[in-house]
N, C-alpha and C. Protein backbone atom coordinates (compact mmCIF):
# COMPACT_ATOMS: atom_id res chain seq x y z
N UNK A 1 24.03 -1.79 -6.48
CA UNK A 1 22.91 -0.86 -6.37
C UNK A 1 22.71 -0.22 -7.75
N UNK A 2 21.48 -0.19 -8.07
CA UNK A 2 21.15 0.47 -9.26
C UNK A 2 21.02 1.69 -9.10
N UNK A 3 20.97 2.54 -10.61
CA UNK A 3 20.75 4.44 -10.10
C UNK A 3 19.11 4.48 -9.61
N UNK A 4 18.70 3.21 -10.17
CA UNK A 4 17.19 4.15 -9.59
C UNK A 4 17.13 3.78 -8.07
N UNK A 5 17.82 2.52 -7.61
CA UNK A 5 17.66 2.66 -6.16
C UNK A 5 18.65 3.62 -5.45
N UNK A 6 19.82 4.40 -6.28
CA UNK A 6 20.14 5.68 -5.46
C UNK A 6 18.97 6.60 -5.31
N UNK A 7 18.31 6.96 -6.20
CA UNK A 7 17.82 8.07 -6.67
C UNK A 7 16.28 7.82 -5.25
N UNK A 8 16.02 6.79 -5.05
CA UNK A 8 14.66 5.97 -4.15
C UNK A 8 15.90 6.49 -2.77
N UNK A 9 16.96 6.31 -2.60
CA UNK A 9 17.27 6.56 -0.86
C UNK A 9 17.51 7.91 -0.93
N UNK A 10 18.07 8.55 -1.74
CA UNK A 10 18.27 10.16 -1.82
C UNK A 10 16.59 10.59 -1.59
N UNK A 11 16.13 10.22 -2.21
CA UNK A 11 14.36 11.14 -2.40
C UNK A 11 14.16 10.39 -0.61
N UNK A 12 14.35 9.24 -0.38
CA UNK A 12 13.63 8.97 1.02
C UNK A 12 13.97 9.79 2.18
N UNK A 13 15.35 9.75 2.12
CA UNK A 13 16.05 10.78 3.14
C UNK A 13 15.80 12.34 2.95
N UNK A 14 15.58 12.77 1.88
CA UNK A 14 15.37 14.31 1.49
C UNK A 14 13.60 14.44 2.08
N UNK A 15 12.35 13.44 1.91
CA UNK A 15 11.94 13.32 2.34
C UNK A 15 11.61 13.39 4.21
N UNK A 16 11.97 12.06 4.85
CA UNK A 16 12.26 12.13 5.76
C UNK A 16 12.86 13.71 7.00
N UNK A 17 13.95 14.39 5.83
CA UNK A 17 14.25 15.36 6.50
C UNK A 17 13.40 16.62 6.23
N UNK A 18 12.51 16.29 5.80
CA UNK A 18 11.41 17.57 5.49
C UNK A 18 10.62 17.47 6.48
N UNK A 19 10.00 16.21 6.68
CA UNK A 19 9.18 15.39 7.33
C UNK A 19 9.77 15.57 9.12
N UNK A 20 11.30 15.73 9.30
CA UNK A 20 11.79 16.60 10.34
C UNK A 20 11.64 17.68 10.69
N UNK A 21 11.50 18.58 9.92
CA UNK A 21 11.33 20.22 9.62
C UNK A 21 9.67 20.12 10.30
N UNK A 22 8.74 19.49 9.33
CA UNK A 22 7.55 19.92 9.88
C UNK A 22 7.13 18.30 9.75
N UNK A 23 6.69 17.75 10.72
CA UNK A 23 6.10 16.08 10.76
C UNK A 23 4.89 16.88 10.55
N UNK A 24 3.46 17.71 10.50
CA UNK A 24 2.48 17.74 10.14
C UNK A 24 2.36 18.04 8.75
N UNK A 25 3.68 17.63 7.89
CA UNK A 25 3.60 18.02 6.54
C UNK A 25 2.77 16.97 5.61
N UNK A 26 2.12 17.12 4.62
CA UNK A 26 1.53 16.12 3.74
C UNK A 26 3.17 15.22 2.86
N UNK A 27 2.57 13.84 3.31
CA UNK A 27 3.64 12.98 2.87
C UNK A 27 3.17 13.08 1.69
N UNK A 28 1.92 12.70 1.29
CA UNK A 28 1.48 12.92 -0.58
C UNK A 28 2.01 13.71 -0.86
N UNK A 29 2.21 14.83 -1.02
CA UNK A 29 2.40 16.64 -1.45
C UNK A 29 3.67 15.87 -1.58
N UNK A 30 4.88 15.43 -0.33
CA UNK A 30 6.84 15.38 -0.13
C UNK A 30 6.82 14.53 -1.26
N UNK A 31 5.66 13.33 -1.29
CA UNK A 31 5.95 12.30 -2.47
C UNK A 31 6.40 12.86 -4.12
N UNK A 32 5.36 13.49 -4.20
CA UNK A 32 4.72 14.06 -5.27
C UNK A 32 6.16 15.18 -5.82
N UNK A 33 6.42 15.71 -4.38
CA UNK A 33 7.68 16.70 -5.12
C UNK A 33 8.84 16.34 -5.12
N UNK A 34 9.28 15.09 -4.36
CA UNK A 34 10.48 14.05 -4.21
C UNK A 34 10.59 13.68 -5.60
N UNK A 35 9.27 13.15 -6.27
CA UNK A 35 9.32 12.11 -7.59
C UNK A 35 9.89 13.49 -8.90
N UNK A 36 9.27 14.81 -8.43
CA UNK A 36 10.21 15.55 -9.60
C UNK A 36 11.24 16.10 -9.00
N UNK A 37 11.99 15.90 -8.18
CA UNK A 37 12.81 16.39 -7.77
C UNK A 37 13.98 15.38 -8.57
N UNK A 38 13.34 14.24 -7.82
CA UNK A 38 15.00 13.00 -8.10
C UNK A 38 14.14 12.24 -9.43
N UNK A 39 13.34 12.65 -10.21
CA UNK A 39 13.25 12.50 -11.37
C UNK A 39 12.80 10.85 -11.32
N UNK A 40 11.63 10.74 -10.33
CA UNK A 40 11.39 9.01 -10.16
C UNK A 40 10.26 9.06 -11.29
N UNK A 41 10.30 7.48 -11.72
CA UNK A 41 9.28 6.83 -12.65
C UNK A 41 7.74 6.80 -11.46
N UNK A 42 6.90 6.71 -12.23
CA UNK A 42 5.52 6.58 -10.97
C UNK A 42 5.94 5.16 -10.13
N UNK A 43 6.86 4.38 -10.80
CA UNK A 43 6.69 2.66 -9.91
C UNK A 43 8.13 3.36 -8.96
N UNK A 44 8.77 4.20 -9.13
CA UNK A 44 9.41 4.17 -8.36
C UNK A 44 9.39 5.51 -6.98
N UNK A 45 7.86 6.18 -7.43
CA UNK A 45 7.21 6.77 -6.49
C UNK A 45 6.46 5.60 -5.70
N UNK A 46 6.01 5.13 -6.01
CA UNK A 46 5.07 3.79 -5.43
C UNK A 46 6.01 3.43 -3.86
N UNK A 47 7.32 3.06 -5.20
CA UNK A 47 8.65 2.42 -3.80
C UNK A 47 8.26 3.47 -2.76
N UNK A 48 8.68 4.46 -3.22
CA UNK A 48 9.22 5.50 -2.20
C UNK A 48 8.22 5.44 -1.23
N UNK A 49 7.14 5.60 -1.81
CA UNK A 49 5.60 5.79 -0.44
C UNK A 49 5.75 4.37 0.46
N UNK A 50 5.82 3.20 -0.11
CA UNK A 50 6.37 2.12 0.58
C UNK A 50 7.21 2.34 1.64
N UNK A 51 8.13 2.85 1.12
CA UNK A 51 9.43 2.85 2.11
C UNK A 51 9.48 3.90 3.39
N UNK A 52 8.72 5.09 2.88
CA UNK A 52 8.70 5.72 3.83
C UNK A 52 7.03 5.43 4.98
N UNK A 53 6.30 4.76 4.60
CA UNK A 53 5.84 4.29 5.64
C UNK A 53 6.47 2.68 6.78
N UNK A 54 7.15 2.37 6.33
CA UNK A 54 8.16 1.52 6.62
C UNK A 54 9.27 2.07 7.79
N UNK A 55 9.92 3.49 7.14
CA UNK A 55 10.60 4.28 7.63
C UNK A 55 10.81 5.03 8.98
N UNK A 56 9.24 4.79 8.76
CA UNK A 56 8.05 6.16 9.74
C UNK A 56 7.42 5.27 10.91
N UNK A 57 7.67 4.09 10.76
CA UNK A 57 6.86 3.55 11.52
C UNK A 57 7.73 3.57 12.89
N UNK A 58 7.12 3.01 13.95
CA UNK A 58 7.92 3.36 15.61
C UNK A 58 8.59 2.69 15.31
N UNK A 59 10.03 3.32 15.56
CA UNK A 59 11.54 2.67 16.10
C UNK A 59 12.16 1.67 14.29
N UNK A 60 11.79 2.76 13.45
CA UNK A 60 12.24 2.11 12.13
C UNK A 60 13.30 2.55 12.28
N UNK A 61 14.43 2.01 11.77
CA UNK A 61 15.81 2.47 11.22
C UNK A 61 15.41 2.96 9.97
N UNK A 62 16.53 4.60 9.85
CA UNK A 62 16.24 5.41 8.99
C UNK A 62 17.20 5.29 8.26
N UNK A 63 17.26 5.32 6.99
CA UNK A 63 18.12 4.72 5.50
C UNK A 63 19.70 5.29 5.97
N UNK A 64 20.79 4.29 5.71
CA UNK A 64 21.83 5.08 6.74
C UNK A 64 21.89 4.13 7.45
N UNK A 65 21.58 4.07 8.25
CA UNK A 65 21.30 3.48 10.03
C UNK A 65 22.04 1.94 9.89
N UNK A 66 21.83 1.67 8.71
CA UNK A 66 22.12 -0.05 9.06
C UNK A 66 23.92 -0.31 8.70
């Protein structure tokens, strides 16, 4: 595993658990403050929006899970 794909499951899950807190939250806005949070490149904001619609979808396994 590379650091930037730590840095992509840390931001997904920190995500995700926001996204617990309040599911009517703007995923743009979590994106947007995930990418300065865990310090992502824009391609590796891209991932992240990827992944968490992936994530989100019915009966996804959530990063962890597998």
């Amino acid at each position: 595993m590379s650091l930037g794909e730590a840095k992509i499951k840390r931001a997904l899950k920190w995500v995700l658990g926001r996204l617990e807190d309040d599911p009517k939250a703007s995923r743009a806005a979590l994106i947007d403050e995930a990418s300065r949070e865990f310090d992502l490149t824009p391609l590796d904001a891209d991932f992240l929006s990827r992944q968490l619609v992936e994530a989100t979808r019915g009966g996804a396994a959530r990063p962890g899970d597998r």
